[in-house]
C-alpha atoms as a PDB file:
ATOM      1  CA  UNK A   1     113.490 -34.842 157.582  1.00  0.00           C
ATOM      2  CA  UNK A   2     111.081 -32.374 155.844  1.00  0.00           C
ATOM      3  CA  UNK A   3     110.111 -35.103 153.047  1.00  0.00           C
ATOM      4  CA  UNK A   4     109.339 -37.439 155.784  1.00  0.00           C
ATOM      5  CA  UNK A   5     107.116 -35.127 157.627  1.00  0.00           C
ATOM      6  CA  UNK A   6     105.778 -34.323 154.302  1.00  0.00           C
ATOM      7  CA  UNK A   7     104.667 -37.529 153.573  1.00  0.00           C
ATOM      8  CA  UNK A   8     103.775 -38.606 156.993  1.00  0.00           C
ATOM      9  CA  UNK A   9     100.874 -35.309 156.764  1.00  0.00           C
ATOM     10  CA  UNK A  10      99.962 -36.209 153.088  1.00  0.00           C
ATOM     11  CA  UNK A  11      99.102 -39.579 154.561  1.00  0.00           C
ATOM     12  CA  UNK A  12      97.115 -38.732 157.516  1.00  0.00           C
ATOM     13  CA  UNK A  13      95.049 -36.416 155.273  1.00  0.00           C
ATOM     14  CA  UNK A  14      93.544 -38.657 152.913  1.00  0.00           C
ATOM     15  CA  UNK A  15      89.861 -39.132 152.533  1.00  0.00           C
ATOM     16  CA  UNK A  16      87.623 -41.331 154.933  1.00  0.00           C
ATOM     17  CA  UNK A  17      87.130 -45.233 153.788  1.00  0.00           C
ATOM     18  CA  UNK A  18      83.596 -46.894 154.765  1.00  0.00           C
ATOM     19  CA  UNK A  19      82.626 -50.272 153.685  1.00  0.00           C
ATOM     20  CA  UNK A  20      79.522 -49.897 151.455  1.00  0.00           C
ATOM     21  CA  UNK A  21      76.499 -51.757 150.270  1.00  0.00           C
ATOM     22  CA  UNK A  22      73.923 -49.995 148.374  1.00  0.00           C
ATOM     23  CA  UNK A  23      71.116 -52.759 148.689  1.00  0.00           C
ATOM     24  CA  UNK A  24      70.272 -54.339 151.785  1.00  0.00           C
ATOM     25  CA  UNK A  25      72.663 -57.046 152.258  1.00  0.00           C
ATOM     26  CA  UNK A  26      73.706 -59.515 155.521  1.00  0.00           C
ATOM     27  CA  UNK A  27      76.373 -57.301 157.934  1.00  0.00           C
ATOM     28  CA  UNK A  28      78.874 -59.859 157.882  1.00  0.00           C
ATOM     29  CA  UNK A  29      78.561 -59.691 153.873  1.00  0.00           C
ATOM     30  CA  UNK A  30      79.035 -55.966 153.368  1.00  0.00           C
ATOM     31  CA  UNK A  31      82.498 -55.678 152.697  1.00  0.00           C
ATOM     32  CA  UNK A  32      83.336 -53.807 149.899  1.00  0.00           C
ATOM     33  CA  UNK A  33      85.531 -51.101 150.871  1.00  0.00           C
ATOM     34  CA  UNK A  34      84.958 -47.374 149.379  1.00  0.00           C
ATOM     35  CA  UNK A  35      87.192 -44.529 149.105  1.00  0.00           C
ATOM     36  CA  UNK A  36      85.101 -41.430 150.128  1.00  0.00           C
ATOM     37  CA  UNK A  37      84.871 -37.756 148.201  1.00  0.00           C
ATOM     38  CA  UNK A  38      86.778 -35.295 150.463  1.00  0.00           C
ATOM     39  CA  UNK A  39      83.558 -33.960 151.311  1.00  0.00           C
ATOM     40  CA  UNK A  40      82.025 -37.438 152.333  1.00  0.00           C
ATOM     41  CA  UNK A  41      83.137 -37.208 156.033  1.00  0.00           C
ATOM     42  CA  UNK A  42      81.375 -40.079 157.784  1.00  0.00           C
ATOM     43  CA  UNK A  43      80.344 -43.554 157.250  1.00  0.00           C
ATOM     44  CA  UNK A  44      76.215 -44.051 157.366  1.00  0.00           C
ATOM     45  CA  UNK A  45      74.824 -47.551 158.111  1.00  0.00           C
ATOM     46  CA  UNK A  46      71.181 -48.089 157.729  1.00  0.00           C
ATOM     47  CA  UNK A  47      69.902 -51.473 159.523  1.00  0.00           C
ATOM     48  CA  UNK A  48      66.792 -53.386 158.186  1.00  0.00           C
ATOM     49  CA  UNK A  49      65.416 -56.353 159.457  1.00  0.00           C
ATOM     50  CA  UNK A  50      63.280 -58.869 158.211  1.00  0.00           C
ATOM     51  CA  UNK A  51      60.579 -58.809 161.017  1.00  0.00           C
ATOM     52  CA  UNK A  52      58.367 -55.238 161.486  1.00  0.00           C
ATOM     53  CA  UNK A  53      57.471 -56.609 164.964  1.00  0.00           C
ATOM     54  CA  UNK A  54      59.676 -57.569 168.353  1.00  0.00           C
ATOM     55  CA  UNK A  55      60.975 -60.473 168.581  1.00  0.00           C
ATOM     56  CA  UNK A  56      63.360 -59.516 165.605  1.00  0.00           C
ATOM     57  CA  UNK A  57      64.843 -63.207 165.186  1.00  0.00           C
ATOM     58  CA  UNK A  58      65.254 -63.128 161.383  1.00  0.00           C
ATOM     59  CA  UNK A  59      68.367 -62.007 160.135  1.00  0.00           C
ATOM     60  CA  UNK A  60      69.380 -58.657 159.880  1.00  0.00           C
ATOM     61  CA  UNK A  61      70.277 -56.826 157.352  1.00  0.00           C
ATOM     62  CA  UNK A  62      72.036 -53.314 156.206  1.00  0.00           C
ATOM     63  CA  UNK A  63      73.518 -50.693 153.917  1.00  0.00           C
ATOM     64  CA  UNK A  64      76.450 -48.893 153.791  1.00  0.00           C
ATOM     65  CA  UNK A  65      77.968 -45.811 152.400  1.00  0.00           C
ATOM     66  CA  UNK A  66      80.001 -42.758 152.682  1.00  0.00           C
ATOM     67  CA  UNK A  67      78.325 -39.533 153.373  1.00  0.00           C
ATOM     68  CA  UNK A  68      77.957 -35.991 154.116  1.00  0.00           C
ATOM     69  CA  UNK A  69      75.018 -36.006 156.204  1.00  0.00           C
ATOM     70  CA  UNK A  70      74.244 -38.128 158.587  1.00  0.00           C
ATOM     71  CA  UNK A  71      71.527 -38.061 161.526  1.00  0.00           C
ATOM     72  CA  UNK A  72      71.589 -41.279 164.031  1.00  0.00           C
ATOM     73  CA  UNK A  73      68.898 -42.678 165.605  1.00  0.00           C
ATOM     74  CA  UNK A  74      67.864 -41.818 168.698  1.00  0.00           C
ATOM     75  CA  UNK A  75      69.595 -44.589 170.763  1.00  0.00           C
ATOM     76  CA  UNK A  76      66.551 -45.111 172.866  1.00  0.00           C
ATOM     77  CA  UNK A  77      64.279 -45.575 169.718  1.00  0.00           C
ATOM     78  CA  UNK A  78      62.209 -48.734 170.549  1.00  0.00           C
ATOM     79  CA  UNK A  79      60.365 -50.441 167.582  1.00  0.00           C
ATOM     80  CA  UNK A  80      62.369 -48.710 165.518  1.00  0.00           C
ATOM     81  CA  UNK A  81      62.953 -51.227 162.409  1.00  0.00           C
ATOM     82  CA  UNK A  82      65.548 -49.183 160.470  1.00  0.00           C
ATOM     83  CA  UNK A  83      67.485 -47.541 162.572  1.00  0.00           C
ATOM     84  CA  UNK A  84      70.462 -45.508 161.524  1.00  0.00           C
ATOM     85  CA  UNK A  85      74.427 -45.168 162.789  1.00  0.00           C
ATOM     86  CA  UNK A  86      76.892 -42.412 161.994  1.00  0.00           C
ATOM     87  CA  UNK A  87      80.898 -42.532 162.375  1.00  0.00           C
ATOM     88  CA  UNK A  88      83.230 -41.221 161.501  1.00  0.00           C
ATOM     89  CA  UNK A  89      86.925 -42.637 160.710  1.00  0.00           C
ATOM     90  CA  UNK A  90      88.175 -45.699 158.361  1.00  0.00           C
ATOM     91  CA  UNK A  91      86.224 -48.791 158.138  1.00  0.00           C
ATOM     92  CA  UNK A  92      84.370 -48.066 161.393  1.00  0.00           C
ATOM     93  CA  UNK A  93      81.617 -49.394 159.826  1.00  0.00           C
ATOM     94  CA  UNK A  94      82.491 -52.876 160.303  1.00  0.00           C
ATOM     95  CA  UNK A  95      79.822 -53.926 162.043  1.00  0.00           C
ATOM     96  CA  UNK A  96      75.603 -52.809 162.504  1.00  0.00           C
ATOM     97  CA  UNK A  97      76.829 -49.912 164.490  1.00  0.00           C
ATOM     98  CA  UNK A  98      79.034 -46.992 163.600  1.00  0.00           C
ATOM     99  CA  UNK A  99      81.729 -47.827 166.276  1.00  0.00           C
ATOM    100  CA  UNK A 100      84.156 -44.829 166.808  1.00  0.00           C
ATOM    101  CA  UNK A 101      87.728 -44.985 166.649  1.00  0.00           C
ATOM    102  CA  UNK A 102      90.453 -42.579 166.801  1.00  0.00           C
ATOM    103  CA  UNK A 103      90.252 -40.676 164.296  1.00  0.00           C
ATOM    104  CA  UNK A 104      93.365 -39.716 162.067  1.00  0.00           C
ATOM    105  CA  UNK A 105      93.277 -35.496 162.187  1.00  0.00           C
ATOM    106  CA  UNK A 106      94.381 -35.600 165.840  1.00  0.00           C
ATOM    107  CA  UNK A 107      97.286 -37.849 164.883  1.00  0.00           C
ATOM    108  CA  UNK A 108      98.540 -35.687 162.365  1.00  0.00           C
ATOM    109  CA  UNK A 109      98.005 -32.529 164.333  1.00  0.00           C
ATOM    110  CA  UNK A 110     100.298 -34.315 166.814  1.00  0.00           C
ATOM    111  CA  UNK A 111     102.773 -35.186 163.792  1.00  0.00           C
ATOM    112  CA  UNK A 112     102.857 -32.002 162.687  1.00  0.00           C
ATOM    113  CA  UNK A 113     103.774 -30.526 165.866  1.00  0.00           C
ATOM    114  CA  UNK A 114     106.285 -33.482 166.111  1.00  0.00           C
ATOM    115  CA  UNK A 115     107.962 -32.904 162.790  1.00  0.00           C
ATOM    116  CA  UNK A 116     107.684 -29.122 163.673  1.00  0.00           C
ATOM    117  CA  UNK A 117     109.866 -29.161 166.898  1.00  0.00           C
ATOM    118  CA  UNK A 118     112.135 -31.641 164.910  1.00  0.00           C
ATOM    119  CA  UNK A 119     112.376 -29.088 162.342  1.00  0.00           C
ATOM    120  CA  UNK A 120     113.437 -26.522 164.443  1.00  0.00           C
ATOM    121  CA  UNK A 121     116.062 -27.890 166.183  1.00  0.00           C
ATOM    122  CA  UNK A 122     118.112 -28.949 163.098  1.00  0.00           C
END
């Protein structure tokens, strides 16, 4: 029971994956996955576009990485023609925006409480 717990924390505690693209490259392209440094704790998407000026009808473009720092955009920012996301668990970079998803910690805080009172009562 204690190697299972084991594992199931060593698991939960690896480091963050973000798809990545270091030049700017079509969203649905970017999809090289990255294994982050343990101090890379988010995933920072940078959107271009073609056009400087509204209508932006040419295709859009971004790029991808792990990071340490990350500031988004002010969601409001209008004319903005690179505007940036931040997020912060596996592959929640998918898309233009950093969507957020559950992130892992808070599952294996919850495991390790599980495996805890399971622990106990053997």
């Amino acid at each position: 029971v204690l190697g299972n717990c084991l594992m199931f924390f060593l698991l939960a505690v690896q480091t963050l994956q973000c798809y990545t693209c270091q030049e700017p490259t079509p969203v649905d392209k970017c999809v090289t996955v990255q294994n982050c440094t343990k101090n890379e704790t988010m995933c920072k998407t940078t959107m271009y576009s073609l056009e400087d000026v509204y209508p932006f009808v040419g295709v859009s473009t971004a790029t991808k990485m792990c990071s340490s720092v990350c500031v988004p955009s002010d969601v409001d920012g209008i004319g903005m023609t690179r505007p940036v996301s931040c997020c912060y668990s596996d592959l929640c970079n998918v898309d233009g925006a950093g969507s957020v998803r559950v992130s892992f910690v808070p599952v294996a805080m919850v495991a390790g409480s599980l495996c805890s009172l399971f622990w106990t009562r053997l």
